[in-house]
PDB file of N, CA and C in Angstrom:
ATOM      1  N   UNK A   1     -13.405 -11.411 -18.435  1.00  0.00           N
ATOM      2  CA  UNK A   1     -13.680 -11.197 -19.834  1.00  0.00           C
ATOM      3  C   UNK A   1     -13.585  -9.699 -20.180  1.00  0.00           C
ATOM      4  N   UNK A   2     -13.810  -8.928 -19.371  1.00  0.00           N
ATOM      5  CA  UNK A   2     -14.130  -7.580 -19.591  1.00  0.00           C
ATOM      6  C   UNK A   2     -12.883  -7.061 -19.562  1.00  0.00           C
ATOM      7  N   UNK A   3     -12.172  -7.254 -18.714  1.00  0.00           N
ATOM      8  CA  UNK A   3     -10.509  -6.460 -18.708  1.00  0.00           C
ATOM      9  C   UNK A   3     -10.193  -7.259 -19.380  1.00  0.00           C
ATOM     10  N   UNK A   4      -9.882  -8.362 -20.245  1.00  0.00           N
ATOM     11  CA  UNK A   4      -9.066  -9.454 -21.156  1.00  0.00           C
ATOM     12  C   UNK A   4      -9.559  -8.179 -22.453  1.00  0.00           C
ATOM     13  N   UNK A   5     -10.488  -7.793 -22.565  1.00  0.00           N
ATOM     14  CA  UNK A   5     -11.450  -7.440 -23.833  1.00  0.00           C
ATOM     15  C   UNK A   5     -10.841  -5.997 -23.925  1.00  0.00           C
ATOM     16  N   UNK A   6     -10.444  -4.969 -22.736  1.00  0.00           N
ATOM     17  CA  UNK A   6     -10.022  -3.842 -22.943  1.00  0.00           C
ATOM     18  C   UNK A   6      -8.256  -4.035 -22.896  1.00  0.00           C
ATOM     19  N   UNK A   7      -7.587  -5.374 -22.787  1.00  0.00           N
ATOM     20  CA  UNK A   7      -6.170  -5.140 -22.122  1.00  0.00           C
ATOM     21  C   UNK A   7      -5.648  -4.825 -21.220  1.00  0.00           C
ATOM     22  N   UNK A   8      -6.287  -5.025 -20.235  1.00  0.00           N
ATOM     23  CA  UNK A   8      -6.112  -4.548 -18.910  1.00  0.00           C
ATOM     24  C   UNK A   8      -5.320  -5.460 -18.020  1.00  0.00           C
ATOM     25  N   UNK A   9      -3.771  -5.104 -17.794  1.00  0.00           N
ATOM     26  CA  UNK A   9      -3.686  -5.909 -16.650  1.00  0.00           C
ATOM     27  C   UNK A   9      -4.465  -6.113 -15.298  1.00  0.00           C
ATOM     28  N   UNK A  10      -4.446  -6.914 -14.083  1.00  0.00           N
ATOM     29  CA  UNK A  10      -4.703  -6.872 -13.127  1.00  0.00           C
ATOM     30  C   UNK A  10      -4.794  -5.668 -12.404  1.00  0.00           C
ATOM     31  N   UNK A  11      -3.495  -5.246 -12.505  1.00  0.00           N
ATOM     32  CA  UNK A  11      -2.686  -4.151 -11.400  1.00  0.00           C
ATOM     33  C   UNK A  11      -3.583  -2.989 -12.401  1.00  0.00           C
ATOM     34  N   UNK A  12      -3.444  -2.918 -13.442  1.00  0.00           N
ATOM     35  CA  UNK A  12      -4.284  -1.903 -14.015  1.00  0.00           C
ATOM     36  C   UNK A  12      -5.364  -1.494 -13.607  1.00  0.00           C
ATOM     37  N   UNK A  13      -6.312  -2.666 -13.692  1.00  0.00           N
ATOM     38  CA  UNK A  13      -7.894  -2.221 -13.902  1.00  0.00           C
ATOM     39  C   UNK A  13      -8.292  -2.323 -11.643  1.00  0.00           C
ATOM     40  N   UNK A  14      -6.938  -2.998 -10.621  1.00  0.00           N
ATOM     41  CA  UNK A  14      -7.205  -2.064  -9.727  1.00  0.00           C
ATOM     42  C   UNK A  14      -6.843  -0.806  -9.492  1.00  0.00           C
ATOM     43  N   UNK A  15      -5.930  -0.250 -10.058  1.00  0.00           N
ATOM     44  CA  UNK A  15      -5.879   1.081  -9.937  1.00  0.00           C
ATOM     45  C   UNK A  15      -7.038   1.989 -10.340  1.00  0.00           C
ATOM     46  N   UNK A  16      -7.697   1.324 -11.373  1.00  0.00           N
ATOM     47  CA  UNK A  16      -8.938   2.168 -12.142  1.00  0.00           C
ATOM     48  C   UNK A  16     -10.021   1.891 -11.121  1.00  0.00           C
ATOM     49  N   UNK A  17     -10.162   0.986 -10.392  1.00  0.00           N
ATOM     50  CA  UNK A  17     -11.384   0.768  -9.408  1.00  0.00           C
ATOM     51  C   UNK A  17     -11.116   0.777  -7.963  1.00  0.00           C
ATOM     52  N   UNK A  18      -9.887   1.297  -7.637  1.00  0.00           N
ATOM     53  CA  UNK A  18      -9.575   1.966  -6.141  1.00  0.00           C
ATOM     54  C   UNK A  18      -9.072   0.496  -5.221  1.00  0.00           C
ATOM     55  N   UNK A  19      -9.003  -0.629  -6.040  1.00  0.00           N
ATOM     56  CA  UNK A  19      -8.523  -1.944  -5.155  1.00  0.00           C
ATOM     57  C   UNK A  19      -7.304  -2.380  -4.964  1.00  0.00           C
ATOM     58  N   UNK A  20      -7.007  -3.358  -4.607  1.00  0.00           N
ATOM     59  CA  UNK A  20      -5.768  -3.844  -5.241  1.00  0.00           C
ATOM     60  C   UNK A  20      -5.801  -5.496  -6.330  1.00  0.00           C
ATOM     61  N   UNK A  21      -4.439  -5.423  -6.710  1.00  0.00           N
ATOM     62  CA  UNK A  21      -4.567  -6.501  -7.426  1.00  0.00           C
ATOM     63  C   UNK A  21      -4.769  -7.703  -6.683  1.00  0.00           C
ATOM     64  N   UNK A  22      -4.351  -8.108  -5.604  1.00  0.00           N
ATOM     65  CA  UNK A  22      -4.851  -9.401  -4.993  1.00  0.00           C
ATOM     66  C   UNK A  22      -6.100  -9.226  -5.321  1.00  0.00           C
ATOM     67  N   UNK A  23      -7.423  -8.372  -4.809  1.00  0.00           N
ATOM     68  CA  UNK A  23      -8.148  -8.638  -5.122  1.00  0.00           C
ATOM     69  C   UNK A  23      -9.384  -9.022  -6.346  1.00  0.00           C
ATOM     70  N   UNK A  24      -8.639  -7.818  -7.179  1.00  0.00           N
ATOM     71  CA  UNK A  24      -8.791  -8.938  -9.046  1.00  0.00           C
ATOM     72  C   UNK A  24      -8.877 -10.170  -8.810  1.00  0.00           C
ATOM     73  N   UNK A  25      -7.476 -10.572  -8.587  1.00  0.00           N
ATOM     74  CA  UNK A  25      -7.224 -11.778  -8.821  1.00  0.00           C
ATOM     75  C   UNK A  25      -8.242 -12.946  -8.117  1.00  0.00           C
ATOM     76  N   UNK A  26      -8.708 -12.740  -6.905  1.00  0.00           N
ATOM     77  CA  UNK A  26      -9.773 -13.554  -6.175  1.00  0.00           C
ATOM     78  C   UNK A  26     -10.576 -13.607  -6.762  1.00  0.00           C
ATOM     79  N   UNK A  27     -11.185 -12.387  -7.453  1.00  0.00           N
ATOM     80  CA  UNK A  27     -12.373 -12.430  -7.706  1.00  0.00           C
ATOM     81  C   UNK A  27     -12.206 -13.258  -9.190  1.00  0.00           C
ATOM     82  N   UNK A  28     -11.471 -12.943 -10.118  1.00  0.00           N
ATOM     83  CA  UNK A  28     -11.140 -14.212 -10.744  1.00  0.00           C
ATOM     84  C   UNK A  28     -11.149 -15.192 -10.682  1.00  0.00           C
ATOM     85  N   UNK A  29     -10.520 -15.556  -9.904  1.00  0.00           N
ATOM     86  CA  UNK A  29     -10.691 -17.241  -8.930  1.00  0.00           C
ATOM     87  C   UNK A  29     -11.653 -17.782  -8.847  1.00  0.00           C
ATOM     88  N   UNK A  30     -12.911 -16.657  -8.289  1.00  0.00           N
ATOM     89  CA  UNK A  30     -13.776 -17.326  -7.649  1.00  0.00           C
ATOM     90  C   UNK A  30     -13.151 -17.337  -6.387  1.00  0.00           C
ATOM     91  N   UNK A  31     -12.047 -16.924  -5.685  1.00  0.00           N
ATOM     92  CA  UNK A  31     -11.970 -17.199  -4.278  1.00  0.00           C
ATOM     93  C   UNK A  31     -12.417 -16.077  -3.866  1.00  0.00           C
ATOM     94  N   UNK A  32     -13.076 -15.101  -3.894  1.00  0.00           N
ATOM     95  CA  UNK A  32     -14.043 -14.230  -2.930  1.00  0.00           C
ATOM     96  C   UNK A  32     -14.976 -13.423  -3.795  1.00  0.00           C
ATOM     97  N   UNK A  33     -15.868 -13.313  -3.305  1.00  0.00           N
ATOM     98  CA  UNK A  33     -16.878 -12.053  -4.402  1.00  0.00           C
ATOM     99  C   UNK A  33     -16.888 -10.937  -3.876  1.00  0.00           C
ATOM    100  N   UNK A  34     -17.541  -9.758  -4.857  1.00  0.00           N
ATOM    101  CA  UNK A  34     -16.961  -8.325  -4.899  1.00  0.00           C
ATOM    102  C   UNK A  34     -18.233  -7.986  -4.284  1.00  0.00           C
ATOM    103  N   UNK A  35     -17.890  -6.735  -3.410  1.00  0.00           N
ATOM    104  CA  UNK A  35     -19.136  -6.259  -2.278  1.00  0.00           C
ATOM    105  C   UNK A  35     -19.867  -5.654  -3.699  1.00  0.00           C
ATOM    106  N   UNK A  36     -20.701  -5.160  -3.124  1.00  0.00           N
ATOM    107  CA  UNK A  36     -22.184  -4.295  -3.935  1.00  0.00           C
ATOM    108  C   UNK A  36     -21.255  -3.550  -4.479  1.00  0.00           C
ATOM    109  N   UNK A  37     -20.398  -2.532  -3.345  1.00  0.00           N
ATOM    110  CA  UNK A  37     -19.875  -1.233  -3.804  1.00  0.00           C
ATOM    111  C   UNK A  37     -18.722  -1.772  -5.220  1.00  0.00           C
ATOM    112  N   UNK A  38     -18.365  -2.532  -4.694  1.00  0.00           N
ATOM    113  CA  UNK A  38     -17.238  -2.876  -5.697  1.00  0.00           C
ATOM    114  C   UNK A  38     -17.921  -3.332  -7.147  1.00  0.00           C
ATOM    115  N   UNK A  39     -18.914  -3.868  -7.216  1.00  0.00           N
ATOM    116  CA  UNK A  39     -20.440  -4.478  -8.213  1.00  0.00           C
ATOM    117  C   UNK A  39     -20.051  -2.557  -8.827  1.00  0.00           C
ATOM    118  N   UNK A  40     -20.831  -2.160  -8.164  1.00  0.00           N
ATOM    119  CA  UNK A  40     -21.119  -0.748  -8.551  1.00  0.00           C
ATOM    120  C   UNK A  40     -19.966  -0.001  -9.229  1.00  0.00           C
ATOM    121  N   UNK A  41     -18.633  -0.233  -9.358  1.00  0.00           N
ATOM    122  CA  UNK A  41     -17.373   0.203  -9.596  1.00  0.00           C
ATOM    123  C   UNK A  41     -17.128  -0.264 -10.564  1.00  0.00           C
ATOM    124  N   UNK A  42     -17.168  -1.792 -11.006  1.00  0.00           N
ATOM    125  CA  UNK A  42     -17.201  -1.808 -11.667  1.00  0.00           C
ATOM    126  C   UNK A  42     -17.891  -2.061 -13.135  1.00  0.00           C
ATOM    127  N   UNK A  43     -18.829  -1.629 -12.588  1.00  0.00           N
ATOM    128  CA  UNK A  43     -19.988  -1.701 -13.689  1.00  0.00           C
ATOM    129  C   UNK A  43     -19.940  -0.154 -14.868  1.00  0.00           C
ATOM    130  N   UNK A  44     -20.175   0.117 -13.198  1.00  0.00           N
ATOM    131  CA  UNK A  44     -19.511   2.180 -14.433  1.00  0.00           C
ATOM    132  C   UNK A  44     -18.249   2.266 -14.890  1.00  0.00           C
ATOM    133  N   UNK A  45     -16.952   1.254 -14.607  1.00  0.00           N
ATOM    134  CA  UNK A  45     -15.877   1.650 -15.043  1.00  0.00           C
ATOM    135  C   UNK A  45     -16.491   0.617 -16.662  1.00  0.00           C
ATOM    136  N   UNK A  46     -17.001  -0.283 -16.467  1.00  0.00           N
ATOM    137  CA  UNK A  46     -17.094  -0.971 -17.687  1.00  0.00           C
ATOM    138  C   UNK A  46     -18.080  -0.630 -18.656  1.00  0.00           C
ATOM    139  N   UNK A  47     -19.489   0.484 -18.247  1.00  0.00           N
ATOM    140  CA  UNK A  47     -20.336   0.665 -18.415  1.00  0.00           C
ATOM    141  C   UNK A  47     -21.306  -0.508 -19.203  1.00  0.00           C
ATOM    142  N   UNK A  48     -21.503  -1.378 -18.304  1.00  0.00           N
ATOM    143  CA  UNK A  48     -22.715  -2.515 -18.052  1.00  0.00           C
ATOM    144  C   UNK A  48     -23.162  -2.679 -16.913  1.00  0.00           C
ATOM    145  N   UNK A  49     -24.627  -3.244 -17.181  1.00  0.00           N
ATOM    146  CA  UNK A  49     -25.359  -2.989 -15.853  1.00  0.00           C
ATOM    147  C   UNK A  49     -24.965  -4.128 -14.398  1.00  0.00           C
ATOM    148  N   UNK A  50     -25.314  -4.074 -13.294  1.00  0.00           N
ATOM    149  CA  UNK A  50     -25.279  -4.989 -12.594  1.00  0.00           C
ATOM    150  C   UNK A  50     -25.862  -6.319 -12.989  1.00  0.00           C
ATOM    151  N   UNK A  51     -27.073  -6.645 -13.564  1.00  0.00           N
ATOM    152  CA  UNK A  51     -27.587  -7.682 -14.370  1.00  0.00           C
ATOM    153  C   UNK A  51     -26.665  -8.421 -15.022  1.00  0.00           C
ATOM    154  N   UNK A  52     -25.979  -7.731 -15.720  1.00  0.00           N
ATOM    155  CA  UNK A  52     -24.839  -8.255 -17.154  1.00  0.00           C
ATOM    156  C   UNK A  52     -23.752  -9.410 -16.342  1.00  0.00           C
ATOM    157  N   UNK A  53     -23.293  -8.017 -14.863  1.00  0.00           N
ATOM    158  CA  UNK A  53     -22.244  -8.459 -14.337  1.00  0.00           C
ATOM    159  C   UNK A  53     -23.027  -9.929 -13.352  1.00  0.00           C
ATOM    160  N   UNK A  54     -23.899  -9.782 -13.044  1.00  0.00           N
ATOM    161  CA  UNK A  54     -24.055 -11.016 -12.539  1.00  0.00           C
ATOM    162  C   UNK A  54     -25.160 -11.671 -13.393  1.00  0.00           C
ATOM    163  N   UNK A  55     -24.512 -11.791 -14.471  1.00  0.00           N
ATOM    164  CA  UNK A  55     -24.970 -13.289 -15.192  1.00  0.00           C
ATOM    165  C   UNK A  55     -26.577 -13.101 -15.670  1.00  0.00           C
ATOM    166  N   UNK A  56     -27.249 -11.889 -15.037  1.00  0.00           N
ATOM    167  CA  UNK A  56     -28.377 -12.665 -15.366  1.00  0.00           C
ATOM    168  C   UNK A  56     -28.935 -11.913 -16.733  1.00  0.00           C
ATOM    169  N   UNK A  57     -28.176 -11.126 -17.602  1.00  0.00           N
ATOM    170  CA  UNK A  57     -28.335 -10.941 -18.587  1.00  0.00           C
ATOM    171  C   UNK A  57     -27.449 -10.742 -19.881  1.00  0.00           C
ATOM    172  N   UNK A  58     -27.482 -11.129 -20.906  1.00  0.00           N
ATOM    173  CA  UNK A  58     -26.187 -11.020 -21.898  1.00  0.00           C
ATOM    174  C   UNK A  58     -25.362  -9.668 -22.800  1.00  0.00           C
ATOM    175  N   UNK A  59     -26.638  -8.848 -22.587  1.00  0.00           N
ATOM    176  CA  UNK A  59     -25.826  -7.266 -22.420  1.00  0.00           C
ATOM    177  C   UNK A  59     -26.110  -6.219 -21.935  1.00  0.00           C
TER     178      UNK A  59
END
């Protein structure tokens, strides 16, 4: 939702968070979740808290 919301391709928003795009894409999926550090990456690239990003709050 968050890169759909800024326009961000895949390949984009890993370049902005040091990953690659396969891994966007998993984490999209749902086929793997993002370590803490990666939590932490992208929370400041999006500036929302860890809470937000995992669900347990709405902003």
């Amino acid at each position: 939702m968050l890169r759909l919301e800024r326009e961000l391709t895949q390949a984009e928003l890993a370049i902005k968070l040091g990953a690659t795009q396969r891994k966007i894409s998993y984490w999209e999926k749902g086929a793997a979740e993002p370590s803490l550090g990666d939590l932490m990456a992208i929370s400041a690239f999006f500036e929302v808290s860890l809470d937000f990003l995992l669900g347990r709050t709405d902003y």
